[in-house]
Protein backbone atom coordinates (compact mmCIF):
# COMPACT_ATOMS: atom_id res chain seq x y z
CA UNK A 1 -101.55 -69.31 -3.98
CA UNK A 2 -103.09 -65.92 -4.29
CA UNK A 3 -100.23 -64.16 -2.21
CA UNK A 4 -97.72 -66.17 -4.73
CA UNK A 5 -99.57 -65.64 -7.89
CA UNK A 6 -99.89 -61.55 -6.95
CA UNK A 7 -95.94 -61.17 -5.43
CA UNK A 8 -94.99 -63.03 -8.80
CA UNK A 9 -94.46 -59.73 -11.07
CA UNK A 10 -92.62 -58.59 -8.14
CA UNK A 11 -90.41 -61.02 -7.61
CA UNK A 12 -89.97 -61.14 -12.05
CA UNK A 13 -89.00 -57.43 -11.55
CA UNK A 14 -86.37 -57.50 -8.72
CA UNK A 15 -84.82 -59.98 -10.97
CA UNK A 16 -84.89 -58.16 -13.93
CA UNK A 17 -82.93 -55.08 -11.73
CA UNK A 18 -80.43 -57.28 -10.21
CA UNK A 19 -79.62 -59.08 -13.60
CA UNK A 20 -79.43 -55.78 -15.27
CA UNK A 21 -77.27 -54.37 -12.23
CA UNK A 22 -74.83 -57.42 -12.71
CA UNK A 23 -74.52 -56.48 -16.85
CA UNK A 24 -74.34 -52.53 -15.44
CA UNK A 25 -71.12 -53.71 -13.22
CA UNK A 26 -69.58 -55.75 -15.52
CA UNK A 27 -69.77 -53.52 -18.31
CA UNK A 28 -68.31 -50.83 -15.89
CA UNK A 29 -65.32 -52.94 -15.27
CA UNK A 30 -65.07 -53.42 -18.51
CA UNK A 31 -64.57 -50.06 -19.62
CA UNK A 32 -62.18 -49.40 -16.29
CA UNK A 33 -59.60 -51.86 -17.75
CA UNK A 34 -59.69 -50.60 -21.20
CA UNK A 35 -59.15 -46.72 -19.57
CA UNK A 36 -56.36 -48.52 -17.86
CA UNK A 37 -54.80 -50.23 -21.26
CA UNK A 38 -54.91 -46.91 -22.81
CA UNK A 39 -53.18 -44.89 -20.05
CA UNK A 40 -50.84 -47.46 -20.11
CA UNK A 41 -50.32 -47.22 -23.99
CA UNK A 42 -50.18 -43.53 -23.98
CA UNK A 43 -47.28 -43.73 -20.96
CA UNK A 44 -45.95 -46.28 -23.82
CA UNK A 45 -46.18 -43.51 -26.39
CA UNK A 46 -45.01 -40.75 -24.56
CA UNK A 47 -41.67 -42.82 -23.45
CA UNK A 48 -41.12 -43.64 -27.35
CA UNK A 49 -41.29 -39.83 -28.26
CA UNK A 50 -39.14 -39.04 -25.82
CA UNK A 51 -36.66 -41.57 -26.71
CA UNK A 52 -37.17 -40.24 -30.36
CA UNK A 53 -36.83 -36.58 -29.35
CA UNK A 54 -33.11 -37.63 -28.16
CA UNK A 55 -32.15 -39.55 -30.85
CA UNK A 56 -32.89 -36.42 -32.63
CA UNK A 57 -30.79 -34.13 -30.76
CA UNK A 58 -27.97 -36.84 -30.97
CA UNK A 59 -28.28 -36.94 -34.75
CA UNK A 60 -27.84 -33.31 -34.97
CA UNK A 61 -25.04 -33.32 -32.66
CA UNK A 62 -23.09 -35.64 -34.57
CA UNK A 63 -23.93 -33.92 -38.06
CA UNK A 64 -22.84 -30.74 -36.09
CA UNK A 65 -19.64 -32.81 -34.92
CA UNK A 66 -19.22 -34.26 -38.84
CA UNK A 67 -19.69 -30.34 -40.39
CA UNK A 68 -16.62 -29.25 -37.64
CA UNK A 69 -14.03 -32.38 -38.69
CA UNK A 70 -14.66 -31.14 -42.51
CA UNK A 71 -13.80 -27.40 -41.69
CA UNK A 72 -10.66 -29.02 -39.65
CA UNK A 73 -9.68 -30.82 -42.61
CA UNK A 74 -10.02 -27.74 -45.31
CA UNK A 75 -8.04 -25.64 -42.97
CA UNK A 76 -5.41 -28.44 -42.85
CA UNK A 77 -5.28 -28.76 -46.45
CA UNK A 78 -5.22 -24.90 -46.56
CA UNK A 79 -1.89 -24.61 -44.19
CA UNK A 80 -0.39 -27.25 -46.36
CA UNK A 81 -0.95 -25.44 -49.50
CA UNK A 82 1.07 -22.73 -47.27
CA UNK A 83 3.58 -24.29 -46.32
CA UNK A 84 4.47 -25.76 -49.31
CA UNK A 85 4.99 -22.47 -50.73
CA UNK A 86 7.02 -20.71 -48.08
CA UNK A 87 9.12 -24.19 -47.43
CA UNK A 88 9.12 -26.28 -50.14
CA UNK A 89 11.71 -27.70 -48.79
CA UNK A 90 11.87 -27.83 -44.88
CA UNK A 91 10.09 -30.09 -43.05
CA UNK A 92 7.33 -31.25 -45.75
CA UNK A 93 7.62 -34.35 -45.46
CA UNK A 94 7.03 -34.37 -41.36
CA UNK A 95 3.73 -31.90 -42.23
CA UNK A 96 2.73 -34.17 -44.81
CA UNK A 97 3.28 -37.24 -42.87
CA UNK A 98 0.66 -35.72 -40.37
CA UNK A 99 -1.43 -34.36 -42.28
CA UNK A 100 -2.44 -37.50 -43.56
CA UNK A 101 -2.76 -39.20 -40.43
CA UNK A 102 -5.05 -37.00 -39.80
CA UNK A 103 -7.02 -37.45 -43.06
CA UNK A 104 -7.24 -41.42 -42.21
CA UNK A 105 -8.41 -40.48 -38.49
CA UNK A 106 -11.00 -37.60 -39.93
CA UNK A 107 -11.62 -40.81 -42.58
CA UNK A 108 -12.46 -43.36 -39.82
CA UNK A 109 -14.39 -40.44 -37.91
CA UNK A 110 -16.66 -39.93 -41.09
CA UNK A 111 -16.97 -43.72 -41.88
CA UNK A 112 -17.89 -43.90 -38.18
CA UNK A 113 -20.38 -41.75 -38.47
CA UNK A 114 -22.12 -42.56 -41.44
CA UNK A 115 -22.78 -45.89 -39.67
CA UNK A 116 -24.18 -44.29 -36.59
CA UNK A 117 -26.34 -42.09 -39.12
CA UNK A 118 -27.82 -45.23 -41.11
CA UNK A 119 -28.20 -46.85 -37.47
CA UNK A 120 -30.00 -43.71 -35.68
CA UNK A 121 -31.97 -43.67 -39.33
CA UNK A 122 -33.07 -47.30 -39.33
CA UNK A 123 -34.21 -46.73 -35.34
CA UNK A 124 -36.25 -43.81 -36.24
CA UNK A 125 -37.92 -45.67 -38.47
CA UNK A 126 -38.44 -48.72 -36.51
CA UNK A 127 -39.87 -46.36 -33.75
CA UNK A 128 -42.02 -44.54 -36.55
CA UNK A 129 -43.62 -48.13 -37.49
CA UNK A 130 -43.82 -48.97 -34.19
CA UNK A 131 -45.94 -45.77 -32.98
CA UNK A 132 -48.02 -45.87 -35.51
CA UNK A 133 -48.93 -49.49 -34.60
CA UNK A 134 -49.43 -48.21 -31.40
CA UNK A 135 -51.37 -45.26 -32.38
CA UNK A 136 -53.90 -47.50 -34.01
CA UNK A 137 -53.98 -49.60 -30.79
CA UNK A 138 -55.07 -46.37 -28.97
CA UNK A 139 -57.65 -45.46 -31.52
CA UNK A 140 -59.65 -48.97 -31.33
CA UNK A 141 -59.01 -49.03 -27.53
CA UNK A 142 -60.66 -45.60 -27.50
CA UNK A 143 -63.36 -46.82 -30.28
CA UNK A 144 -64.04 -49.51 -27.61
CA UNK A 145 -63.95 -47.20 -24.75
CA UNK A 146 -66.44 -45.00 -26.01
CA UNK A 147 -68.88 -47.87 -27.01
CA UNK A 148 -68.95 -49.51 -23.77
CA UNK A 149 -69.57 -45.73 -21.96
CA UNK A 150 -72.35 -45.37 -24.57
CA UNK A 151 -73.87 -49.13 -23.31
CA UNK A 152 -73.29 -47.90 -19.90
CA UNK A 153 -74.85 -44.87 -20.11
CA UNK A 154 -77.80 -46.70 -21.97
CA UNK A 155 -78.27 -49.19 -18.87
CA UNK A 156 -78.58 -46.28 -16.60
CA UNK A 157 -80.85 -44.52 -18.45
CA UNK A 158 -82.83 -47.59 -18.60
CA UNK A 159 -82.67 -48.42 -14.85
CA UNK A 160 -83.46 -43.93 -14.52
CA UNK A 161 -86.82 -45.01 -16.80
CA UNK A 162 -90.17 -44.59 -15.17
CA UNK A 163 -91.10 -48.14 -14.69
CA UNK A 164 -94.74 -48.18 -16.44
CA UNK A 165 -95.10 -52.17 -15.97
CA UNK A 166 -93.66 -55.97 -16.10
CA UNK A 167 -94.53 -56.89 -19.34
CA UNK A 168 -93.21 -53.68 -21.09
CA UNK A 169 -89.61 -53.53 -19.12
CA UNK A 170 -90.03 -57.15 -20.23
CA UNK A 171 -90.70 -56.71 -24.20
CA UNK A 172 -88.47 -53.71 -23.92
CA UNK A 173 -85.21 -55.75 -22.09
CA UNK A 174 -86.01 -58.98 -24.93
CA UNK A 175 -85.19 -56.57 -28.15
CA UNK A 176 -82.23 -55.28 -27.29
């Protein structure tokens, strides 16, 4: 009884390291999955501002292509303001006739356009509410990150701790 009574604190103490080992692992894995969440958001986040980046380019290209058709049109108003007055009277009507098919087609081009516009806006601003969504995702999976690397750090530092005896590991492992 002796033997049992004096291998008792011992046997308290390597249970007290193995259940604090078990809460050391587990709060490790913890924090490996949320590191993995948040590379995976970031990937998430870097594919979006891609995406964004080329629906920028493509909105410039087709303001570049909408500034071109209006100079195209000026300078076809400009050779029939020409024409008009060095042949008022020879084929007008066939200039005319073309010119404003290609008004209607420079019309539809516009109309087309300004749809595309509203369109590329209203999916920049869906992937503006979206990131930022995201981008508060990242901050409390970070938040959380960091707090369970500040737990694990504490748990190591506790199992680094000089050991002074049973009962104060004890009292010490009950208030926290």
């Amino acid at each position: 009884m002796d033997k049992l009574s004096g291998m008792l604190p011992f046997l308290a103490l390597g249970t007290l390291g193995v259940a604090n080992l078990i809460a050391t692992v587990g709060a490790l894995r913890g924090s490996r999955r949320a590191e993995e969440v948040g590379e995976e958001r970031y990937e998430l986040l870097r594919d979006q501002h891609e995406r964004l980046e080329l629906l920028r380019e493509e909105r410039k290209t087709l303001l570049d292509e909408l500034e071109r058709e209006r100079r195209e049109r000026l300078e076809a108003q400009k050779r029939v303001k020409q024409l008009m007055r060095e042949h008022p009277h020879l084929e007008l009507e066939r200039e005319l006739q073309r010119l404003t098919e290609e008004l209607e087609l420079e019309r539809q081009g516009r109309t087309h356009n300004h749809r595309e516009r509203q369109r590329l806006g209203e999916e920049l601003e869906w992937e503006r509410l979206a990131r930022s969504g995201d981008q508060r995702n990242v901050q409390r999976l970070e938040r959380d990150l960091r707090d369970l690397q500040e737990s694990l750090e504490e748990q190591q530092q506790a199992l680094k701790a000089p050991r002074k005896g049973l009962w104060t590991n004890l009292l010490r492992s009950n208030h926290r």
